[in-house]
PDB file of N, CA and C in Angstrom:
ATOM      1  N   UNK A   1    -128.246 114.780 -85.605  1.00  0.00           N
ATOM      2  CA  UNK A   1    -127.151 115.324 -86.374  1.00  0.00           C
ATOM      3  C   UNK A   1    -127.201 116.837 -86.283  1.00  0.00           C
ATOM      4  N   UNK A   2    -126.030 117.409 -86.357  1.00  0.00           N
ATOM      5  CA  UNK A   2    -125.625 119.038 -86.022  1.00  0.00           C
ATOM      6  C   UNK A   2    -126.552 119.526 -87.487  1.00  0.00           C
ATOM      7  N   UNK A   3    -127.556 120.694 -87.358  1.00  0.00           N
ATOM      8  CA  UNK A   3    -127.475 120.938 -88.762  1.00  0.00           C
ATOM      9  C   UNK A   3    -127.347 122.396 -88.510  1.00  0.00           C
ATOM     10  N   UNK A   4    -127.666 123.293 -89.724  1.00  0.00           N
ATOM     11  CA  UNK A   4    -127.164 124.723 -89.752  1.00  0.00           C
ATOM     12  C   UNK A   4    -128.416 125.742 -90.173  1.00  0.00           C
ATOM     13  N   UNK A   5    -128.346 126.845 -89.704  1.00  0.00           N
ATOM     14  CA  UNK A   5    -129.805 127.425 -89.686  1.00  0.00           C
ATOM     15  C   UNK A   5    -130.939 127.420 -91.021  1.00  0.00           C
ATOM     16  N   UNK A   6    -130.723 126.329 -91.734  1.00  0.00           N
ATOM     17  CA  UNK A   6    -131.024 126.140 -92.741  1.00  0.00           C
ATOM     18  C   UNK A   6    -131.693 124.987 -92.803  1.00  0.00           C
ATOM     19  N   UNK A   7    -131.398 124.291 -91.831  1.00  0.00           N
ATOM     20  CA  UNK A   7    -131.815 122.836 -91.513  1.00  0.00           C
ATOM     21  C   UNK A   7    -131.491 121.610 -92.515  1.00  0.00           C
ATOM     22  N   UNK A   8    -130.215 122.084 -92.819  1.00  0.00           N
ATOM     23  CA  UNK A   8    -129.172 121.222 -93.232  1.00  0.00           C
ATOM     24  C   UNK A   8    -127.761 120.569 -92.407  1.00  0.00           C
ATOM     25  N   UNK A   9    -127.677 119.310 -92.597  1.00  0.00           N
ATOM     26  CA  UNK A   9    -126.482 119.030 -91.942  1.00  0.00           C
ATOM     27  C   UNK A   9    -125.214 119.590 -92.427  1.00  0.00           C
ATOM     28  N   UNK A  10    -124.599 120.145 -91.003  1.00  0.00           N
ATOM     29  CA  UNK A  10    -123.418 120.856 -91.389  1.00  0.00           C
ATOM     30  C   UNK A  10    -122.319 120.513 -92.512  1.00  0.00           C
ATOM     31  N   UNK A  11    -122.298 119.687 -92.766  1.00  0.00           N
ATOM     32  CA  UNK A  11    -121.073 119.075 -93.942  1.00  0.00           C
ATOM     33  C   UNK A  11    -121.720 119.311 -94.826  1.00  0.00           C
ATOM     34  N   UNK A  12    -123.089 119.193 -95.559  1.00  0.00           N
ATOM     35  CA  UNK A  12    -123.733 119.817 -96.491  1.00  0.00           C
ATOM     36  C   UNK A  12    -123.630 120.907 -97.126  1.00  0.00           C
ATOM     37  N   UNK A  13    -123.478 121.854 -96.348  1.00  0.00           N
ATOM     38  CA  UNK A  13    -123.022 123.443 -96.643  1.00  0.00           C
ATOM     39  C   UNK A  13    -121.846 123.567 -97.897  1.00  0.00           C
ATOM     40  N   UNK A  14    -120.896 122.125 -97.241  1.00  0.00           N
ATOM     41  CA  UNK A  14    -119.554 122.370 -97.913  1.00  0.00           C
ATOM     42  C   UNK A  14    -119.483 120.780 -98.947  1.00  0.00           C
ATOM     43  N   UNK A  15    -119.923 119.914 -98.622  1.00  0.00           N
ATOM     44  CA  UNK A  15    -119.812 118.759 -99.323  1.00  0.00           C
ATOM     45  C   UNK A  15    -121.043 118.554 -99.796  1.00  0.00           C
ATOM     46  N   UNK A  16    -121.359 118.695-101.036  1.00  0.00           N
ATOM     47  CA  UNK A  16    -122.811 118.298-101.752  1.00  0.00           C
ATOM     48  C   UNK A  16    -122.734 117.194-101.871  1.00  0.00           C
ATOM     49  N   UNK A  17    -122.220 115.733-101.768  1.00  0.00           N
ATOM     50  CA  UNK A  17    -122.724 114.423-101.770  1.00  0.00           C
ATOM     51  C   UNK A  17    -123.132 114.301-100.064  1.00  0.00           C
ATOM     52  N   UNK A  18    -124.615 112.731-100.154  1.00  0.00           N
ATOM     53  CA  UNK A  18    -124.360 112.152 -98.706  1.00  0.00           C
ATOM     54  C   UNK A  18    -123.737 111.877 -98.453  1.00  0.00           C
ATOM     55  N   UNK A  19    -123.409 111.644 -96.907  1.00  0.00           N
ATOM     56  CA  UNK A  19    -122.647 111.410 -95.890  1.00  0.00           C
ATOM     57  C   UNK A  19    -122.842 109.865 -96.140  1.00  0.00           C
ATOM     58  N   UNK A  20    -122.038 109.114 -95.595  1.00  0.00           N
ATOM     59  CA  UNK A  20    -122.438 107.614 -95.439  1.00  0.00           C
ATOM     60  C   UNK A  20    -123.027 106.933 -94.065  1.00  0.00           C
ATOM     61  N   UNK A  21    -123.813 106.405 -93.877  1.00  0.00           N
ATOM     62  CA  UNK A  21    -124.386 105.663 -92.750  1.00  0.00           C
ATOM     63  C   UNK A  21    -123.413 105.816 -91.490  1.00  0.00           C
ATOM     64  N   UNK A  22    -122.137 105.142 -91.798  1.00  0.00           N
ATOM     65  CA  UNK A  22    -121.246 105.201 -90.593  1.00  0.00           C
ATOM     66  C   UNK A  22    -121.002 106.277 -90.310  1.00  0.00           C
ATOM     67  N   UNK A  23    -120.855 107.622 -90.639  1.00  0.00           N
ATOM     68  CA  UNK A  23    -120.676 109.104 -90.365  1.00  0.00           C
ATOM     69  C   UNK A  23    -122.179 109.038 -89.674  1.00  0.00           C
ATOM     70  N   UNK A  24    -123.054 109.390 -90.493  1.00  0.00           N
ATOM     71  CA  UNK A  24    -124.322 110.016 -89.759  1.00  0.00           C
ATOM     72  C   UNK A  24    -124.126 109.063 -88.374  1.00  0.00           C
ATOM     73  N   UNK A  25    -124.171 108.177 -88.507  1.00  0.00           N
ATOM     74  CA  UNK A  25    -124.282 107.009 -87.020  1.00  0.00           C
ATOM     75  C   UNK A  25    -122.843 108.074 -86.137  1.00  0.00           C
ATOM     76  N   UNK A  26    -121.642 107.887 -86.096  1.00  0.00           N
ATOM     77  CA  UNK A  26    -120.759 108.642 -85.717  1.00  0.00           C
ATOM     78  C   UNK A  26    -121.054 110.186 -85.206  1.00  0.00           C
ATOM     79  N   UNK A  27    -122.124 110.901 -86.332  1.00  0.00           N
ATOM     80  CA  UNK A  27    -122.216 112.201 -85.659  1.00  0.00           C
ATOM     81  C   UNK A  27    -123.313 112.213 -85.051  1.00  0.00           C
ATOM     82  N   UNK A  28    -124.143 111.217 -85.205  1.00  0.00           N
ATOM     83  CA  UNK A  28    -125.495 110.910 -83.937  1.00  0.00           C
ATOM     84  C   UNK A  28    -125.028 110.995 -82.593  1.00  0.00           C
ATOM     85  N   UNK A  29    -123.680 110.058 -82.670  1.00  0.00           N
ATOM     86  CA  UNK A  29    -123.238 109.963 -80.974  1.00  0.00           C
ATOM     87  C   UNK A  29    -123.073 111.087 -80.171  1.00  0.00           C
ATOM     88  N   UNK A  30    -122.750 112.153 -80.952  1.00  0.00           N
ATOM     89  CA  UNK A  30    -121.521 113.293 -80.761  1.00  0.00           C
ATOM     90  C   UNK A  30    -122.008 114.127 -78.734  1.00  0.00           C
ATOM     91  N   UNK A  31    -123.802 113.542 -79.253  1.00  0.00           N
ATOM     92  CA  UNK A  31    -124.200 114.506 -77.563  1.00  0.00           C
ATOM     93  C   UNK A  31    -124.112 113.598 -76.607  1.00  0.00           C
ATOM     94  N   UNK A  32    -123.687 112.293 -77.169  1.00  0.00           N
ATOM     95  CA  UNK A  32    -123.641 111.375 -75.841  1.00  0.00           C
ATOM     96  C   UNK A  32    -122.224 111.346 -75.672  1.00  0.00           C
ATOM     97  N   UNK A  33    -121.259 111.393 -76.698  1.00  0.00           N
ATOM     98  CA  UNK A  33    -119.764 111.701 -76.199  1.00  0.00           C
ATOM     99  C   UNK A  33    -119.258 112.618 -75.587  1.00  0.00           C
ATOM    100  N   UNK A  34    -120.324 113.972 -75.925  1.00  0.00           N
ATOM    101  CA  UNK A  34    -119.837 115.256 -74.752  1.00  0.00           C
ATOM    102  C   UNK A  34    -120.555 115.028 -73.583  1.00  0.00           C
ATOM    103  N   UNK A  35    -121.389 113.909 -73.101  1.00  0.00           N
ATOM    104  CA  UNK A  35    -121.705 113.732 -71.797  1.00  0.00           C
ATOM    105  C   UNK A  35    -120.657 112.921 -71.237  1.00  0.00           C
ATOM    106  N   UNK A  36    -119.865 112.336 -71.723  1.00  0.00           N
ATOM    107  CA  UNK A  36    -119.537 110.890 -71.458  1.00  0.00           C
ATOM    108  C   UNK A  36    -117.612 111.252 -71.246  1.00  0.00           C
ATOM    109  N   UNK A  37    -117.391 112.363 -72.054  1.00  0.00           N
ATOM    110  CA  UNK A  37    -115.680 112.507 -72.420  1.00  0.00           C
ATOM    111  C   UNK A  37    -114.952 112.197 -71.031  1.00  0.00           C
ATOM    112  N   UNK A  38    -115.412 112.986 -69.874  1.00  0.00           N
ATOM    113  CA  UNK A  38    -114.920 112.813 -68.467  1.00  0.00           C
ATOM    114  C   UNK A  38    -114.018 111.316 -68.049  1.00  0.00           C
ATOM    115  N   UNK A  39    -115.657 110.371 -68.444  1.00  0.00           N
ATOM    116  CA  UNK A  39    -115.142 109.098 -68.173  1.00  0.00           C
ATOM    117  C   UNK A  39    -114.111 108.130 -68.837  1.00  0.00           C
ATOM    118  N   UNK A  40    -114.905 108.805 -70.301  1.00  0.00           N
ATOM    119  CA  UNK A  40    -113.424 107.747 -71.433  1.00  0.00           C
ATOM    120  C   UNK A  40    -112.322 108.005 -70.886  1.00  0.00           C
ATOM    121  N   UNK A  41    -111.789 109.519 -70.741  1.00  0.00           N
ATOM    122  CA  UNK A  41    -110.603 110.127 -70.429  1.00  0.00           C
ATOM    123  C   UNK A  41    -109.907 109.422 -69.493  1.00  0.00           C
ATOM    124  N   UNK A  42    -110.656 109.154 -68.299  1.00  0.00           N
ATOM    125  CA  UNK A  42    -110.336 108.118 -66.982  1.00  0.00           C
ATOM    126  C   UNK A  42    -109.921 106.827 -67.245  1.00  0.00           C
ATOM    127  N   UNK A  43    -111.000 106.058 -68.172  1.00  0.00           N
ATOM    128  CA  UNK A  43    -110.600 104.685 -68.386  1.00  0.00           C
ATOM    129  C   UNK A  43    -109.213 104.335 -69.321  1.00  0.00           C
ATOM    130  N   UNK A  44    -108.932 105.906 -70.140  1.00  0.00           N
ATOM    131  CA  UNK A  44    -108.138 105.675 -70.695  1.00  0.00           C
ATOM    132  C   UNK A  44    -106.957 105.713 -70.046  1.00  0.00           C
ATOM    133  N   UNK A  45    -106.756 106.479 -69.261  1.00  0.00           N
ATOM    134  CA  UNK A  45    -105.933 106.412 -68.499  1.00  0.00           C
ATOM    135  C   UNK A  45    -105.559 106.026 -67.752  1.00  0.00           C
ATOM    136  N   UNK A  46    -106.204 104.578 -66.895  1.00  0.00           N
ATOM    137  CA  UNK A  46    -106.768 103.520 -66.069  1.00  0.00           C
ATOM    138  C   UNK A  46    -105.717 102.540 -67.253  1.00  0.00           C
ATOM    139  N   UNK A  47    -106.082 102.782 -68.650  1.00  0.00           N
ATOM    140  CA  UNK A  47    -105.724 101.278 -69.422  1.00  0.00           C
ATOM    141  C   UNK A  47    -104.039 101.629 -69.767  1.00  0.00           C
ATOM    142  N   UNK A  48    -104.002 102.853 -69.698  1.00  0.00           N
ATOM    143  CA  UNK A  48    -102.065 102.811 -69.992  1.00  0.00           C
ATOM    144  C   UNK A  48    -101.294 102.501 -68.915  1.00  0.00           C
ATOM    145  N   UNK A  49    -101.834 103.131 -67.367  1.00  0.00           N
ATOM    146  CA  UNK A  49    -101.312 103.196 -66.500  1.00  0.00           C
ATOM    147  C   UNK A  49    -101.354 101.328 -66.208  1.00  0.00           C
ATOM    148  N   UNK A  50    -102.390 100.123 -66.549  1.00  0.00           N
ATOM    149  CA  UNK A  50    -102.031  99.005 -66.574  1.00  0.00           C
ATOM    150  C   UNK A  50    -100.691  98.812 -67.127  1.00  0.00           C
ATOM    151  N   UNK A  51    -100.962  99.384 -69.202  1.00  0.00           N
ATOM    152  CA  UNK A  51     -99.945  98.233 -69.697  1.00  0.00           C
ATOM    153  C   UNK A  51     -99.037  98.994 -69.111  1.00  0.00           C
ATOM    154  N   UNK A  52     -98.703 100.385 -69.020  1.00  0.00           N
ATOM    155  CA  UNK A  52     -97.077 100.617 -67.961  1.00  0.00           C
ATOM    156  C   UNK A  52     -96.969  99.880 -66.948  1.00  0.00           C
ATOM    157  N   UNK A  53     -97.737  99.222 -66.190  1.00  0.00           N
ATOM    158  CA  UNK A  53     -97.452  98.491 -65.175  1.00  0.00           C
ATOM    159  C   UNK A  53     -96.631  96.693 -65.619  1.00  0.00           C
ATOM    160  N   UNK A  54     -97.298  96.830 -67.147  1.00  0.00           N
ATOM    161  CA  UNK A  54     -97.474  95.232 -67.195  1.00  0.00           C
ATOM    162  C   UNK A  54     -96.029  94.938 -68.340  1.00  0.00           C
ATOM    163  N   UNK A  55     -95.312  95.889 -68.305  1.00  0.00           N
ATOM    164  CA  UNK A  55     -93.845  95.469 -68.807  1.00  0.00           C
ATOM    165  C   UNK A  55     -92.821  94.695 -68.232  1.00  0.00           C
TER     166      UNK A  55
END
């Protein structure tokens, strides 16, 4: 999780309750989604260019 030179997670700074499980899990991903954006981008565009095909 991103934290801030404080060694707090960034939403902390500004939101004093925890985060919930599904967030922390969500912002865990965040360095494998900036490895990864290239490809989603492709497949996504792989899956419209189907259903435009499939009208």
């Amino acid at each position: 999780m991103a934290k801030n030179k404080n060694n707090q997670a960034i939403w902390n700074t500004r939101i004093q309750k925890e985060a919930s499980n599904l967030f922390q899990k969500v912002g865990n991903s965040i360095d494998i989604d900036k490895r990864l954006y290239k490809e989603d981008i492709q497949g996504s565009i792989a899956h419209v260019e189907m259903l435009f095909r499939q009208k």
